[in-house]
N, C-alpha and C. Protein backbone atom coordinates (compact mmCIF):
# COMPACT_ATOMS: atom_id res chain seq x y z
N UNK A 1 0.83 -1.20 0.00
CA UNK A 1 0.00 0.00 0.00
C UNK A 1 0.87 1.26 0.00
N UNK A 2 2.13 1.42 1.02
CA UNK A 2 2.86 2.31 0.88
C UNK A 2 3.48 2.73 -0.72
N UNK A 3 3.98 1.67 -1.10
CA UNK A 3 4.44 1.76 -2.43
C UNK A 3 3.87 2.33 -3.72
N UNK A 4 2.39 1.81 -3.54
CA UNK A 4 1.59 1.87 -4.54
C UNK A 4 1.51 3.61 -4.40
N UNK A 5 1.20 4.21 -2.75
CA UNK A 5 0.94 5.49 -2.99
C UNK A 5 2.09 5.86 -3.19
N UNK A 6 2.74 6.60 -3.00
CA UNK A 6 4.73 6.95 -3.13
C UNK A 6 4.59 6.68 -4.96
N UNK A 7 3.92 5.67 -5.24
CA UNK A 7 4.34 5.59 -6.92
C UNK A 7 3.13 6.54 -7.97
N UNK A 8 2.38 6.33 -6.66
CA UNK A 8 1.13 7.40 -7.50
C UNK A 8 1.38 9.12 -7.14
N UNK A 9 1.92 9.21 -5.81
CA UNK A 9 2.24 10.92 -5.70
C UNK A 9 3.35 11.10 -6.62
N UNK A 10 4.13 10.36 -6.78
CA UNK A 10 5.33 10.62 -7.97
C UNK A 10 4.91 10.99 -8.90
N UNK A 11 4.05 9.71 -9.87
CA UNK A 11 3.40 10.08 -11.19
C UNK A 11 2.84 11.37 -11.23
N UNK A 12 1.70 11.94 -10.41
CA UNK A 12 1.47 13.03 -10.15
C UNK A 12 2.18 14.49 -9.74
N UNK A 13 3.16 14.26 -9.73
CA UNK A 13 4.07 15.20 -9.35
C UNK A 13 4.77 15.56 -10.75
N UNK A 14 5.07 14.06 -11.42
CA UNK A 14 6.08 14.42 -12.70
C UNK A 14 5.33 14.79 -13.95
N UNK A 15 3.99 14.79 -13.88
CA UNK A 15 2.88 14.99 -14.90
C UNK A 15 2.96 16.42 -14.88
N UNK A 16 2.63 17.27 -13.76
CA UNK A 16 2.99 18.56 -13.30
C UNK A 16 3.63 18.83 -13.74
N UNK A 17 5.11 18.64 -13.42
CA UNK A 17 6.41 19.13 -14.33
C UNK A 17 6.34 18.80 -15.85
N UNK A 18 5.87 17.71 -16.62
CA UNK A 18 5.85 17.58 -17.73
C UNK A 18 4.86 18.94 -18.30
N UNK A 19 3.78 18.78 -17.64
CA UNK A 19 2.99 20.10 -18.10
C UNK A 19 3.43 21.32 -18.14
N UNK A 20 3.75 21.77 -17.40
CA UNK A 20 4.36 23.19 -16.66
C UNK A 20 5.66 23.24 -17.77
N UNK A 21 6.89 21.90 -18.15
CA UNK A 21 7.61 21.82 -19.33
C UNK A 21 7.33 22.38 -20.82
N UNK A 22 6.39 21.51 -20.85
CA UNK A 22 5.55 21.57 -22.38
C UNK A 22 4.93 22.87 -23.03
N UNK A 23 4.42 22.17 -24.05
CA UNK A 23 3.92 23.24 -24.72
C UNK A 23 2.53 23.81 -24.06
N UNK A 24 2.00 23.16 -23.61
CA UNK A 24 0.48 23.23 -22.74
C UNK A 24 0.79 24.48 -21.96
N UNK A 25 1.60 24.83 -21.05
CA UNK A 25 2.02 26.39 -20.16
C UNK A 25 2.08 27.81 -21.35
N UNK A 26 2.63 27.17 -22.65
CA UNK A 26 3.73 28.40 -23.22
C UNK A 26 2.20 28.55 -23.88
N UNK A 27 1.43 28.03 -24.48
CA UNK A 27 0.12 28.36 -25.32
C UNK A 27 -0.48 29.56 -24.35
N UNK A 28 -0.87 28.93 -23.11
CA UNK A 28 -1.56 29.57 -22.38
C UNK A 28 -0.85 31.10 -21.71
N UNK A 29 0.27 31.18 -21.92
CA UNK A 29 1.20 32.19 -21.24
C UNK A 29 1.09 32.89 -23.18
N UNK A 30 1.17 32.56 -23.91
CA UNK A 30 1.01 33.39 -24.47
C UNK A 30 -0.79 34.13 -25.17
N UNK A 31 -1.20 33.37 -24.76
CA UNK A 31 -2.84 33.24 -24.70
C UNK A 31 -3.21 34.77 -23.85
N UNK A 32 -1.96 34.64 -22.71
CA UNK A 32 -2.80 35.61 -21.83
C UNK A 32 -2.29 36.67 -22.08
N UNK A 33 -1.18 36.82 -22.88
CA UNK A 33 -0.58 37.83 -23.28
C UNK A 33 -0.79 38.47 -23.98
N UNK A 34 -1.51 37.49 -25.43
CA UNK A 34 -1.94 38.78 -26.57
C UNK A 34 -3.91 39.21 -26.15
N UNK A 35 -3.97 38.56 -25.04
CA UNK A 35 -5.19 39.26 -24.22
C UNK A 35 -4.60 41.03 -23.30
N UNK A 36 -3.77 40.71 -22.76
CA UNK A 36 -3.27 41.75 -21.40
C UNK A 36 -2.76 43.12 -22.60
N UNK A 37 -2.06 42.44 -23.71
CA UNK A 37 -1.85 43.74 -24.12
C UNK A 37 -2.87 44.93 -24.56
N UNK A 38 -3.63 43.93 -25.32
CA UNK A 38 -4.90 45.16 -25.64
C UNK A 38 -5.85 45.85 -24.83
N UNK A 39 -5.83 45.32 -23.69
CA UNK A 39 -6.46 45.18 -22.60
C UNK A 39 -6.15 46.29 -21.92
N UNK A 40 -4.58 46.41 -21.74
CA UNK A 40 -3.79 47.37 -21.01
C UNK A 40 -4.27 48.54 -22.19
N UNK A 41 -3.85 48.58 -22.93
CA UNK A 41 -3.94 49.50 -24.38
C UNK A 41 -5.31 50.34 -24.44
N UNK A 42 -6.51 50.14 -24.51
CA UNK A 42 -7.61 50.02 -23.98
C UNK A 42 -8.20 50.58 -22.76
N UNK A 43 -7.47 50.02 -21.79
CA UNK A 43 -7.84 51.21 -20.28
C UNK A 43 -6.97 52.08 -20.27
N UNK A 44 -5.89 52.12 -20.95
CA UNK A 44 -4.79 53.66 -20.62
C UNK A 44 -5.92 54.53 -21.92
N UNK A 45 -6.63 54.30 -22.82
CA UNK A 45 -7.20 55.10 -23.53
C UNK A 45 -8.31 55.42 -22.91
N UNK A 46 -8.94 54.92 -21.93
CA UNK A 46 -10.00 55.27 -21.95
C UNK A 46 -10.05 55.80 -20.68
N UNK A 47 -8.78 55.55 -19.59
CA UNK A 47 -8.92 56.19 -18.33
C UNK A 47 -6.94 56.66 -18.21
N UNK A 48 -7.14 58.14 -19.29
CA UNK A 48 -5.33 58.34 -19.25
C UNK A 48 -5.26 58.87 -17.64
N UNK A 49 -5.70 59.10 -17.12
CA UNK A 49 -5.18 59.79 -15.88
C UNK A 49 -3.70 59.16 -15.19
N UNK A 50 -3.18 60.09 -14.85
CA UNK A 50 -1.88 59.50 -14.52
C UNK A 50 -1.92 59.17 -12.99
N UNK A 51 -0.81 58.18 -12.53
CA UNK A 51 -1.10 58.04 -11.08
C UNK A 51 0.39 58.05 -10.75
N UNK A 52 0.71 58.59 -10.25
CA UNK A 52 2.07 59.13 -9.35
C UNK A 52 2.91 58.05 -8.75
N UNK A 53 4.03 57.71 -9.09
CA UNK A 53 4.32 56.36 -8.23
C UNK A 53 4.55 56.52 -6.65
């Protein structure tokens, strides 16, 4: 029983890393990116007010 779990949190652990590796992260990282830019682009036009750092 010990084994079996220890071999299943592994699998689960290295699936993670395979994902997070792969192409599956970089789609979505760039997914959100050509979202954020226009986005950003968009509220600086429509609310320029400046804010002071």
């Amino acid at each position: 029983m010990r084994k079996a779990l220890h071999r299943a949190r592994t699998g689960v652990r290295k699936a993670g890393v395979d994902y997070f590796r792969g192409e599956g992260s970089d789609r979505l990282a760039l997914a959100l990116l050509l979202l954020a830019v226009p986005a950003i682009a968009c509220g600086t036009i429509a609310t320029p007010d400046w804010c002071a750092p």
